[in-house]
Protein backbone atom coordinates (compact mmCIF):
# COMPACT_ATOMS: atom_id res chain seq x y z
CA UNK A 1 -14.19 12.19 15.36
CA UNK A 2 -11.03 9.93 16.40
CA UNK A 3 -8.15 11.22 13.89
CA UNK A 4 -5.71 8.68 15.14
CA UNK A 5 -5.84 4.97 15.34
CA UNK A 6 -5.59 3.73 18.65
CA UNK A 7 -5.80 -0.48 17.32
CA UNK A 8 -3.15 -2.08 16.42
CA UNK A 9 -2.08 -4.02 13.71
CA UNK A 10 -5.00 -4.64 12.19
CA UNK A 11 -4.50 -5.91 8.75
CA UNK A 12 -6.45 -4.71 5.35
CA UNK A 13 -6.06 -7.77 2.91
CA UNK A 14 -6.29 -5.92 -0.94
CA UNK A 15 -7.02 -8.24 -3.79
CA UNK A 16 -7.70 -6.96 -7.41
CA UNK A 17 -9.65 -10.37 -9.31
CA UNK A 18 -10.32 -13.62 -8.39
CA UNK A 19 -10.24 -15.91 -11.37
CA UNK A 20 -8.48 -18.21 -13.39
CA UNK A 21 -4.97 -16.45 -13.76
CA UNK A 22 -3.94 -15.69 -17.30
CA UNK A 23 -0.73 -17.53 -18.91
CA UNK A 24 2.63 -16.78 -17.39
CA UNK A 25 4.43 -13.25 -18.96
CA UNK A 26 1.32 -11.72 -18.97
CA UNK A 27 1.89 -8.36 -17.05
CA UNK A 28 -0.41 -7.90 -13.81
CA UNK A 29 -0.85 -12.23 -13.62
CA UNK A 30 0.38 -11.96 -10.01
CA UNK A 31 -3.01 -9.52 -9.05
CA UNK A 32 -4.81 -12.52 -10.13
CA UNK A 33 -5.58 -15.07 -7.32
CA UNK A 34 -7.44 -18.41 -8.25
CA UNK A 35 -11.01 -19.19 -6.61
CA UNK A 36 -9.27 -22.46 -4.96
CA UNK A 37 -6.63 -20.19 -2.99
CA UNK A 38 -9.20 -17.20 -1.91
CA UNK A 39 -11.33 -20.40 -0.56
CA UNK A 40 -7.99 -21.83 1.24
CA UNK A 41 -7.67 -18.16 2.09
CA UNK A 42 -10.67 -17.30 3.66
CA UNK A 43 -10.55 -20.68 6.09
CA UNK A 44 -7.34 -20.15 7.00
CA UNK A 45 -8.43 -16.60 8.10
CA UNK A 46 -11.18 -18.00 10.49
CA UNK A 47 -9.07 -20.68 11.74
CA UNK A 48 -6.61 -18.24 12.88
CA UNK A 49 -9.48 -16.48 14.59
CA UNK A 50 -9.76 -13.71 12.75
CA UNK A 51 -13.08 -11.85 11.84
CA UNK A 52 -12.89 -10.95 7.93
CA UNK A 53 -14.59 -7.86 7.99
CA UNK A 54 -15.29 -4.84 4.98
CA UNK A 55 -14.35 -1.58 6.17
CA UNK A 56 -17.75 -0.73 6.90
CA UNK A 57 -17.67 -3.35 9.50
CA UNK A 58 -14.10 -2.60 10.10
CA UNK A 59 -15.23 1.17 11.56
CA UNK A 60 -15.25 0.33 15.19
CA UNK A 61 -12.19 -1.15 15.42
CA UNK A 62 -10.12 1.52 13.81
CA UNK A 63 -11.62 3.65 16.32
CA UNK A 64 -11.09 1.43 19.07
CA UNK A 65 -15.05 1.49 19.93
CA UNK A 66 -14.59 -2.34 19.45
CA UNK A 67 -12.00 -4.60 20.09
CA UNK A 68 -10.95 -8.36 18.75
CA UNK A 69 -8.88 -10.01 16.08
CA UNK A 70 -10.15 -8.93 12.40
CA UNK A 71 -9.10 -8.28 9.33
CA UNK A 72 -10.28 -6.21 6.39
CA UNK A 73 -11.12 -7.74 3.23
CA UNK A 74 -10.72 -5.17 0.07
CA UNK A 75 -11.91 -5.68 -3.63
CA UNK A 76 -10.37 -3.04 -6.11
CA UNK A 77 -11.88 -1.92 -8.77
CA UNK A 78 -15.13 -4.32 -8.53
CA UNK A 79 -14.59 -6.76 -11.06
CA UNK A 80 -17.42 -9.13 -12.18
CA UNK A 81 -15.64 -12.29 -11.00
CA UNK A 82 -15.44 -10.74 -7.50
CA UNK A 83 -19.28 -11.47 -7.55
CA UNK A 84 -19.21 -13.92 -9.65
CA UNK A 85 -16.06 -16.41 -7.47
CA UNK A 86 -15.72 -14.44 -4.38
CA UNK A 87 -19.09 -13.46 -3.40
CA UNK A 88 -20.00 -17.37 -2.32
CA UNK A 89 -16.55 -18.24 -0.76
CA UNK A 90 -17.33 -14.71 1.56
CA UNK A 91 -20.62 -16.31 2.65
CA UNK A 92 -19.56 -19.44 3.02
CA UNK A 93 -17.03 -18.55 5.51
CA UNK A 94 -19.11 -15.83 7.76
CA UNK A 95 -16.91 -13.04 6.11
CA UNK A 96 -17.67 -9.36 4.44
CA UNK A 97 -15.92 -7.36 2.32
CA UNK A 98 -15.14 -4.11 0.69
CA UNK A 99 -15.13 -3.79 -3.18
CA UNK A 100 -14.30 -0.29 -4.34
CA UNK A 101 -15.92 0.27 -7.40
CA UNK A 102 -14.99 3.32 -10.37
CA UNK A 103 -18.42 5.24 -10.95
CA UNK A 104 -18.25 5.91 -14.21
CA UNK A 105 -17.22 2.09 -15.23
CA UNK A 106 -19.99 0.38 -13.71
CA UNK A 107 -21.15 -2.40 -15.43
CA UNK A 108 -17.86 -1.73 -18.18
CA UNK A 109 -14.65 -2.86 -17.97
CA UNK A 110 -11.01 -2.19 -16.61
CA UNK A 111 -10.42 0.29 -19.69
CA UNK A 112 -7.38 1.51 -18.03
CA UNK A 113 -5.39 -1.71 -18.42
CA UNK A 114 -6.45 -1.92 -21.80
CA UNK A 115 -2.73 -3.18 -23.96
CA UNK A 116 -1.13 -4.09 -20.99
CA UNK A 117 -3.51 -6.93 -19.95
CA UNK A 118 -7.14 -8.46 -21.48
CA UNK A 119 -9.66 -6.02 -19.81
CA UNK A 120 -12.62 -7.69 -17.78
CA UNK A 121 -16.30 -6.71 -16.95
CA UNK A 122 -16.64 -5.04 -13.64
CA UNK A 123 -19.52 -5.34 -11.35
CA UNK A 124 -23.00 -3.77 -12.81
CA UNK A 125 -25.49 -1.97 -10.76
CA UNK A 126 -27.73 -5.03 -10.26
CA UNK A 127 -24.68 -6.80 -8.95
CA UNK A 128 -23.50 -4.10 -6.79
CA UNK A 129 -26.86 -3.96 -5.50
CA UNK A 130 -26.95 -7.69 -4.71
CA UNK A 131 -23.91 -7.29 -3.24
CA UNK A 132 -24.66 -5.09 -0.52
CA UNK A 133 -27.74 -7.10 -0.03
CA UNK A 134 -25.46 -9.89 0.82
CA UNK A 135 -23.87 -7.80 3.79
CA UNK A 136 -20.83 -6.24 1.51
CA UNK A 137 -19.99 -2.80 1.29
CA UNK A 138 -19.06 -0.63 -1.48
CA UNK A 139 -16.48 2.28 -1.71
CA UNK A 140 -15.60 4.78 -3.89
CA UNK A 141 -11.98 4.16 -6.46
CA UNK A 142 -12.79 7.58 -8.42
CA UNK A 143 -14.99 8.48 -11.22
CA UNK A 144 -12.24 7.11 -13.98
CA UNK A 145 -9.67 5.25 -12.41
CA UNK A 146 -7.53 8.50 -12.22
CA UNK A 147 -3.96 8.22 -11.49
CA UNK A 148 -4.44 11.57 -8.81
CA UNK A 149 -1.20 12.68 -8.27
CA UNK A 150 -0.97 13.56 -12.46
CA UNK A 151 -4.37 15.77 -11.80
CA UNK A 152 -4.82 19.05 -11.19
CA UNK A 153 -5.98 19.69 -7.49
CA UNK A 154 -9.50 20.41 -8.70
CA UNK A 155 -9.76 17.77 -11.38
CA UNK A 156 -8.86 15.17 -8.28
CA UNK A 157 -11.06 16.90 -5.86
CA UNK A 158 -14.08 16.26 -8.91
CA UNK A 159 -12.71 12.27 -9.23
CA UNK A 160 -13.00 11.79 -5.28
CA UNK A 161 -16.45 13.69 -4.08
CA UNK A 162 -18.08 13.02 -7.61
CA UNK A 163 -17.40 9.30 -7.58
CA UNK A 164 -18.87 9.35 -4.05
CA UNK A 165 -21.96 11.33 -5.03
CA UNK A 166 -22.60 8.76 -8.06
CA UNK A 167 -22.68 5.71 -5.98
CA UNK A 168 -24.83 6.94 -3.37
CA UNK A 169 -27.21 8.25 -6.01
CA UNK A 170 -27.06 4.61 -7.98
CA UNK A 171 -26.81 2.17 -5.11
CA UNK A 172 -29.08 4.04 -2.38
CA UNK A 173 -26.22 3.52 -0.13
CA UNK A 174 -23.69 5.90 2.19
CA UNK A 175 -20.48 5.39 0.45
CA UNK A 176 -17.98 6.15 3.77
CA UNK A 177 -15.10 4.38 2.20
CA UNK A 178 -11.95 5.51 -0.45
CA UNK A 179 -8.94 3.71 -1.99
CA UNK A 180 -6.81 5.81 -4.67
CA UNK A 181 -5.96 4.29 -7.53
CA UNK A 182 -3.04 2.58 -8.03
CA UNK A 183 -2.02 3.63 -4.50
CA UNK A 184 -1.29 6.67 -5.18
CA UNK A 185 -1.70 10.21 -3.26
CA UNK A 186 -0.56 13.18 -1.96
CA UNK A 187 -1.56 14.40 1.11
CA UNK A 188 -3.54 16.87 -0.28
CA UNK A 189 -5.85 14.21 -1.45
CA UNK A 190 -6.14 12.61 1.82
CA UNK A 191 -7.37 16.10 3.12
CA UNK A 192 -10.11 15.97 0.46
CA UNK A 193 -11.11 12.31 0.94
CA UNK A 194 -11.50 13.89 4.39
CA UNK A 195 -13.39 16.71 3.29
CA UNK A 196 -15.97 14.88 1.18
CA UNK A 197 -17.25 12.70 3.96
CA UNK A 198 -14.79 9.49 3.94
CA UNK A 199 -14.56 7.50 7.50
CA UNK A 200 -11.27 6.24 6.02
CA UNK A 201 -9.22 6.21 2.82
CA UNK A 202 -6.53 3.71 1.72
CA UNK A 203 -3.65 2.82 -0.31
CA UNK A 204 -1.33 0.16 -1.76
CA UNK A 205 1.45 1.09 0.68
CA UNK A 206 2.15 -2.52 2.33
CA UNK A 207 1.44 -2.86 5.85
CA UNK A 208 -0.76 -3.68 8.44
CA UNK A 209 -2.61 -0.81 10.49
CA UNK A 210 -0.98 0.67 13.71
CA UNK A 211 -1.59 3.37 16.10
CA UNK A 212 -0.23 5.66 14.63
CA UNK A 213 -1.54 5.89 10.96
CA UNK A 214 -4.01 8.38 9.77
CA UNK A 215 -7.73 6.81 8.50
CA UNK A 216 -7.14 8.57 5.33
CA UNK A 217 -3.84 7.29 4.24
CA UNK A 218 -4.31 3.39 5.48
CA UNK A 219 -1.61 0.71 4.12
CA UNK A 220 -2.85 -2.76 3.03
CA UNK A 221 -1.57 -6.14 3.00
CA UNK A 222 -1.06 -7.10 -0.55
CA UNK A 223 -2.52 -10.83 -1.45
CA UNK A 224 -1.06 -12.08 -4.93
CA UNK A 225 -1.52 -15.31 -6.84
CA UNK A 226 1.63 -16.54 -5.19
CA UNK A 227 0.75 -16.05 -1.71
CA UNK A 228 1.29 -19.56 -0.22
CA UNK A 229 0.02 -20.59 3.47
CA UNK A 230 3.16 -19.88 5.15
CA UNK A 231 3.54 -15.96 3.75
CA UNK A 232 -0.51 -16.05 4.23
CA UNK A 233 0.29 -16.49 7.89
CA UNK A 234 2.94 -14.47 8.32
CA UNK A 235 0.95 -11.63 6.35
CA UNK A 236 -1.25 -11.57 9.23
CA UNK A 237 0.23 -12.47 12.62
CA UNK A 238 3.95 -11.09 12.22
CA UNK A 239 5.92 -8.01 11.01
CA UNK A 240 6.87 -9.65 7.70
CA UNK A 241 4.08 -7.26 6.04
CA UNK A 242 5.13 -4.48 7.93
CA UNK A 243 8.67 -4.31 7.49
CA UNK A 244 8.12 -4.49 3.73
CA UNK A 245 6.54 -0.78 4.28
């Protein structure tokens, strides 16, 4: 197996929900992007020339098997509007995309925002299912949405292989695919999403990918609900992402 990225930059978009954002103070409002800017989003993506790809699809060229001008798409968490808003813009525009769903909340809600923001439905397993029938992939975010670095080593080893064991028991599906929650690790955790089978393993660290990154500890590029067209562009195609590191 290739341990070190040989493609570079390659950037990982991360987005949380795509929806209707809620009224301004509320805490979290910027992880919130509307359907009409994911759809501006999306175009602008393919216009550029860039292949929108989940990290499934994304494999090859973090390897360097494959070669071209792509971009991952990321879901956290695997909220129902994801399916709901984001599913049709995907298909629309030729794209696929990653949604990293929390095993034990399928078909629940984001319980670990609950009093700091209104919690939402997440994807069920009929959904999910749909989802990768549609050509999307699905990764593993944990059993509980566990905040890893405040666990135990074996309590986070049990939230990353368990979660991974869940989904591919549920969903029929190789689950090859990790993001920690709230982007945040240890390195000892990228040794385990190693261990238990992951291709690759990312975070909220902002960036796009180079050469020299490890597959378990991959940086994103952070879309919010202010992104405009301009920082869209230079999210992608120049350093501004980078530099913010």
């Amino acid at each position: 197996m290739i341990e070190k990225l040989v493609i570079k930059p390659i950037p990982i978009l991360v987005y949380h929900q795509i929806d209707k954002p809620p009224s301004r103070g509320t805490p979290l409002r910027g992880l919130v992007v509307t359907p009409q800017s994911f759809s501006w989003q999306m175009s602008m993506l393919k216009t550029l020339g860039y292949s929108g790809l989940s990290m499934r699809d994304l494999e090859p060229y973090l390897t360097g098997e494959k070669h071209g001008r792509v971009a991952g798409i990321t879901f956290d968490d695997g909220y129902q509007n994801n399916f709901d808003l984001a599913l049709p813009i995907l298909k629309r525009h030729g794209h696929t995309a990653t949604c990293y769903a929390v095993s034990e909340q399928v078909g629940r809600t984001n319980h670990w925002d609950d009093g700091l923001v209104a919690t939402k439905p997440l994807m069920n397993r009929e959904q999910l299912l749909i989802w990768l029938d549609e050509g999307m992939d699905v990764g593993s975010h944990t059993c509980t949405h566990a905040d890893l670095t405040k666990l135990e080593d074996k309590e986070a080893l049990k939230e990353i292989k368990l979660s991974k064991l869940s989904l591919e028991d549920s969903l029929g599906t190789q689950i090859r695919h990790f993001c920690y929650p709230y982007g945040r690790m240890h390195p000892i955790h990228a040794q385990m999403a190693r261990d238990c089978g992951y291709i690759t393993a990312t975070m909220m660290q902002r960036g796009r990918v180079q050469s020299d990154h490890d597959q378990w500890q991959l940086p994103r590029v952070l879309i919010a609900r202010a992104t405009n067209p301009l920082h869209f562009f230079m999210k992608l195609m120049t350093r501004y992402e980078d530099r913010r590191g």
